[in-house]
PDB file of N, CA and C in Angstrom:
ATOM      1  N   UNK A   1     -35.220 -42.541 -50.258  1.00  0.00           N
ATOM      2  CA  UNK A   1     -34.582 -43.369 -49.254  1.00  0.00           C
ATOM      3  C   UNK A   1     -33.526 -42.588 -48.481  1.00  0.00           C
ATOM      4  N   UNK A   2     -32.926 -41.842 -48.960  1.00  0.00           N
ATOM      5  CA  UNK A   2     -31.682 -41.124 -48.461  1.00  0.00           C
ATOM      6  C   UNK A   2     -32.781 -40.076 -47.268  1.00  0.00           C
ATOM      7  N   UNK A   3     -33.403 -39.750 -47.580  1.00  0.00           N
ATOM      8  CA  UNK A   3     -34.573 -38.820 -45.940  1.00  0.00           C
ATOM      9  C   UNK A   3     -34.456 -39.677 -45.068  1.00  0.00           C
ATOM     10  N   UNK A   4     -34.378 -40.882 -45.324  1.00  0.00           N
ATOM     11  CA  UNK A   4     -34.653 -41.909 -44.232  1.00  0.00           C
ATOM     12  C   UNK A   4     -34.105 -42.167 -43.459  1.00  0.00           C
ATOM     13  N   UNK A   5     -32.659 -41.583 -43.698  1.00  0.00           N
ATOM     14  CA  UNK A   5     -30.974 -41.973 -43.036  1.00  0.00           C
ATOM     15  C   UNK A   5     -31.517 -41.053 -41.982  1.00  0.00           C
ATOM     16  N   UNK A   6     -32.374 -40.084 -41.652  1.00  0.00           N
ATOM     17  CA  UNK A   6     -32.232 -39.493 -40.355  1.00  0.00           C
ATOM     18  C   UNK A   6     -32.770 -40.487 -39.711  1.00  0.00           C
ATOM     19  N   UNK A   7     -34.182 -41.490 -39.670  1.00  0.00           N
ATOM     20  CA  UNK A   7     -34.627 -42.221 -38.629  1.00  0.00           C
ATOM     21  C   UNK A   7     -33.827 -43.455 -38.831  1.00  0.00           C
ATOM     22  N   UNK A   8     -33.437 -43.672 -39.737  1.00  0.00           N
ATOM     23  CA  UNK A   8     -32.442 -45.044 -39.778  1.00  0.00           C
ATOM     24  C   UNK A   8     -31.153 -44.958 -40.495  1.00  0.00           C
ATOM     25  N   UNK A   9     -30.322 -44.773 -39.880  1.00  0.00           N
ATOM     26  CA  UNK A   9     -28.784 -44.549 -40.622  1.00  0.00           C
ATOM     27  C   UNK A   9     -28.264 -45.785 -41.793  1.00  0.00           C
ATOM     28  N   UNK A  10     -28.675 -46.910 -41.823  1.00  0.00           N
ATOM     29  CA  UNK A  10     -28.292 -48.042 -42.563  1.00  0.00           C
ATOM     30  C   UNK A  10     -29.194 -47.525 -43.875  1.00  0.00           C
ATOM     31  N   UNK A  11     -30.337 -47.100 -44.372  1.00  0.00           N
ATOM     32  CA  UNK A  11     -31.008 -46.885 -45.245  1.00  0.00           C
ATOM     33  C   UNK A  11     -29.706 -45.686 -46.005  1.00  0.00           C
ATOM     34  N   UNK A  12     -29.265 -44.919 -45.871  1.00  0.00           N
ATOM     35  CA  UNK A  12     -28.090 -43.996 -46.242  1.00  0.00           C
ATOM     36  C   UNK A  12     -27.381 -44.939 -46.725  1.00  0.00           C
ATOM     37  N   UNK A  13     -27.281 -46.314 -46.950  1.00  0.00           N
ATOM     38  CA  UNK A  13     -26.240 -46.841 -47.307  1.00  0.00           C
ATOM     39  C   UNK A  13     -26.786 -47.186 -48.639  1.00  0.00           C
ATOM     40  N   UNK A  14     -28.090 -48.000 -48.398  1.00  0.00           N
ATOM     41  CA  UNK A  14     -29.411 -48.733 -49.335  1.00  0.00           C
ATOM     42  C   UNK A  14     -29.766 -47.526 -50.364  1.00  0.00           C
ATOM     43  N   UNK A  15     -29.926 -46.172 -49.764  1.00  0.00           N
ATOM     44  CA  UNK A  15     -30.284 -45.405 -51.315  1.00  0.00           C
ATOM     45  C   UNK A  15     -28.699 -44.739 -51.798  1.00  0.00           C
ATOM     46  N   UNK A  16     -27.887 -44.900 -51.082  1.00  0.00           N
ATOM     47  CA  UNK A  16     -26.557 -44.629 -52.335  1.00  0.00           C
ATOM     48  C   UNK A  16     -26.631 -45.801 -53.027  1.00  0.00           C
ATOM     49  N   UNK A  17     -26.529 -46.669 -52.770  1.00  0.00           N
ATOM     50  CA  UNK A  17     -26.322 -48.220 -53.481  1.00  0.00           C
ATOM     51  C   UNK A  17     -27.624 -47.608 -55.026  1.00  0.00           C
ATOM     52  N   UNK A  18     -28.548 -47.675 -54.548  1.00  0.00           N
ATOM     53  CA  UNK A  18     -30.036 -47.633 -55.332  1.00  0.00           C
ATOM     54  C   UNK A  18     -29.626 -46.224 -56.376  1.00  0.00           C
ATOM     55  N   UNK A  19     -28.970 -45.441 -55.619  1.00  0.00           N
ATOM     56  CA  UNK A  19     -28.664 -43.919 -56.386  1.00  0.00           C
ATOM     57  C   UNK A  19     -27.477 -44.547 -57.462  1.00  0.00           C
ATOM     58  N   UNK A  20     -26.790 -45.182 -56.771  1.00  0.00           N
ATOM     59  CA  UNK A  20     -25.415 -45.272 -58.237  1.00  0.00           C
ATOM     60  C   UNK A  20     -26.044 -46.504 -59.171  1.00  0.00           C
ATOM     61  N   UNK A  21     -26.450 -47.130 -58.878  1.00  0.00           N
ATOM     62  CA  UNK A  21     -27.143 -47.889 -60.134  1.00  0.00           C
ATOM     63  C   UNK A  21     -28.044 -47.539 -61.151  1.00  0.00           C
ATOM     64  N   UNK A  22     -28.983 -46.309 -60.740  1.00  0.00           N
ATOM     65  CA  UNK A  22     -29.503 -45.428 -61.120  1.00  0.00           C
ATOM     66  C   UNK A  22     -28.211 -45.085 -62.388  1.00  0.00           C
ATOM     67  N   UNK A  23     -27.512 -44.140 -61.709  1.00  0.00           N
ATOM     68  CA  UNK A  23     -26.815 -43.656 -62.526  1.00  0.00           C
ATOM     69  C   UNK A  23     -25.689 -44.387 -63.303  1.00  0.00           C
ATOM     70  N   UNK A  24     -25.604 -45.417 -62.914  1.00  0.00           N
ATOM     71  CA  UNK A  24     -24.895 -46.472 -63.619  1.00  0.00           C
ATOM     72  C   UNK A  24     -26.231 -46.845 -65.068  1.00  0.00           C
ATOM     73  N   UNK A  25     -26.907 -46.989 -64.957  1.00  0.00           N
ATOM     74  CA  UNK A  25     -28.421 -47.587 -65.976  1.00  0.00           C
ATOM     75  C   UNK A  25     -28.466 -46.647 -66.763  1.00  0.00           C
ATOM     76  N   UNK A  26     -27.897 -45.252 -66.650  1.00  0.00           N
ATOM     77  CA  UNK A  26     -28.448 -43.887 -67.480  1.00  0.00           C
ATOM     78  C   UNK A  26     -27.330 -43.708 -68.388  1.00  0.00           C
ATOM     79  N   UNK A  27     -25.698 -43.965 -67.855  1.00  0.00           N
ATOM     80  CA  UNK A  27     -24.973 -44.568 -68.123  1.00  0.00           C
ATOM     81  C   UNK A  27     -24.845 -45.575 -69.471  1.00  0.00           C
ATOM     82  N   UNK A  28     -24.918 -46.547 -69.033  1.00  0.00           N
ATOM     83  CA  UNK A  28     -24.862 -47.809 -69.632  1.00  0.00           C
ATOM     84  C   UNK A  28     -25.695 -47.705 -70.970  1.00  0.00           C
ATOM     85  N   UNK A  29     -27.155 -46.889 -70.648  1.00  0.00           N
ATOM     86  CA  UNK A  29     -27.880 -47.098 -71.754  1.00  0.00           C
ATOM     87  C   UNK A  29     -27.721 -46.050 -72.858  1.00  0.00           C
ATOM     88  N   UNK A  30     -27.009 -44.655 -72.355  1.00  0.00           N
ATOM     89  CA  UNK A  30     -26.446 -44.068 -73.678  1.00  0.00           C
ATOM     90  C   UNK A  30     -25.697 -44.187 -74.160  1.00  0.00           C
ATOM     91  N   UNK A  31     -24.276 -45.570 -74.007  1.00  0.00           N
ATOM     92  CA  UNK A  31     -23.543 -45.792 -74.793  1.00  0.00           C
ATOM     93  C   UNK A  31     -24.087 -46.966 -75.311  1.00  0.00           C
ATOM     94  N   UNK A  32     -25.491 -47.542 -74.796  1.00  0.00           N
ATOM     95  CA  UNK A  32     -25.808 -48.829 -75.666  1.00  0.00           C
ATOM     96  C   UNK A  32     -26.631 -48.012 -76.794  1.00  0.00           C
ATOM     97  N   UNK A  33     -27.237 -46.983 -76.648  1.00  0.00           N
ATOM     98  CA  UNK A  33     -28.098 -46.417 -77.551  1.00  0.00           C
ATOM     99  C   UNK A  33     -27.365 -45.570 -79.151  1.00  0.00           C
ATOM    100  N   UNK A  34     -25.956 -45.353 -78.307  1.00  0.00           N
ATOM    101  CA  UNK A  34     -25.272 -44.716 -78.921  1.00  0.00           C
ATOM    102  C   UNK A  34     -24.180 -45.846 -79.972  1.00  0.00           C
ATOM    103  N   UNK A  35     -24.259 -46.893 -79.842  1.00  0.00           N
ATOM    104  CA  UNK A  35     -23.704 -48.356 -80.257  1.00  0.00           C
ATOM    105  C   UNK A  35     -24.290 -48.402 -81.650  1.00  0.00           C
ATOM    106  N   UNK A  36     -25.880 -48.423 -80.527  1.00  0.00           N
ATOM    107  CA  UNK A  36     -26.990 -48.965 -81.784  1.00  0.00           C
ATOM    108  C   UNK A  36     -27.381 -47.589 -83.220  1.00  0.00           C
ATOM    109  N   UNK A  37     -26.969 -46.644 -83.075  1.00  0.00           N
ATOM    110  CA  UNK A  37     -27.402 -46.146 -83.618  1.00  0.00           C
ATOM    111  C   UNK A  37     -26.543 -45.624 -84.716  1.00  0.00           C
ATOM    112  N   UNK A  38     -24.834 -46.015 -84.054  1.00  0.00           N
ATOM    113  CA  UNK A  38     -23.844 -46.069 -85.121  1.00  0.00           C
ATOM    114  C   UNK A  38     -23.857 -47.562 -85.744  1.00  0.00           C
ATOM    115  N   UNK A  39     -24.553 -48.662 -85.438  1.00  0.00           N
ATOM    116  CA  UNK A  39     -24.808 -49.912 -86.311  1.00  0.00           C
ATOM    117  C   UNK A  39     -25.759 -49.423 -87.344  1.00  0.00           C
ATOM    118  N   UNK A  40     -26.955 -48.752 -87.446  1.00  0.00           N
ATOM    119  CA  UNK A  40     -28.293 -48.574 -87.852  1.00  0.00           C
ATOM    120  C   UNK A  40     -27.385 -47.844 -88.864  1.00  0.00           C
ATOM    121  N   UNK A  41     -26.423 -46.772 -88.730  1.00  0.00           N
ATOM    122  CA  UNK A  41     -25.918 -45.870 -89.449  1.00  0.00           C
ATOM    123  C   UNK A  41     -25.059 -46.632 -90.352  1.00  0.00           C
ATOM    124  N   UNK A  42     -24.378 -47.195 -90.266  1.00  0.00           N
ATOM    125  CA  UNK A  42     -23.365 -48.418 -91.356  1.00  0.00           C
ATOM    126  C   UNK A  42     -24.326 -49.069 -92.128  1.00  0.00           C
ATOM    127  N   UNK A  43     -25.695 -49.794 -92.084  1.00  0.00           N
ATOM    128  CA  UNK A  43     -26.060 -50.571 -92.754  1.00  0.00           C
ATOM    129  C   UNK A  43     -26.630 -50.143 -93.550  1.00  0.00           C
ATOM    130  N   UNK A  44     -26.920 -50.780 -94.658  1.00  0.00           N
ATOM    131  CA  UNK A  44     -27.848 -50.569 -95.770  1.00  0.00           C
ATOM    132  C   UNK A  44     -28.859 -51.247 -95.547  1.00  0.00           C
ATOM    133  N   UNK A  45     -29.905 -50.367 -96.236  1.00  0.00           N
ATOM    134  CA  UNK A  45     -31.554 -50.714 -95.922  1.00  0.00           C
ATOM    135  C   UNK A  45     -31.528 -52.037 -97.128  1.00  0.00           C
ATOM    136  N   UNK A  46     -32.227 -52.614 -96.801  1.00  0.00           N
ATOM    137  CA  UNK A  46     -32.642 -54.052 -97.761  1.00  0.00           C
ATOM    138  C   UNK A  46     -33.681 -53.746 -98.882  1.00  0.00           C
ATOM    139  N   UNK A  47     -33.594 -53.669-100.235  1.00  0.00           N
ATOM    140  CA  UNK A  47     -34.885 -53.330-101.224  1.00  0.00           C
ATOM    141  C   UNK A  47     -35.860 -54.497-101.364  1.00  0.00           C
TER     142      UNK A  47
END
């Protein structure tokens, strides 16, 4: 989307928006992954 800002300048706005959520999601999900995996690490397995 950001190529696009040459034939349409408003699209430059639409793929930063699209770009930081991106990187907001990549974000977000290695401290959720990183959450889960210090929970998994505390518990005891069930016999």
């Amino acid at each position: 989307m950001i190529g696009y800002a040459v034939v349409v300048p408003s699209m430059a706005i639409v793929g930063l928006i699209f770009g930081g959520l991106w990187i907001a999601a990549i974000i977000v999900g290695r401290k959720g992954e990183a959450a889960r995996a210090a929970l998994m690490a505390t518990r005891t397995p069930n016999p």
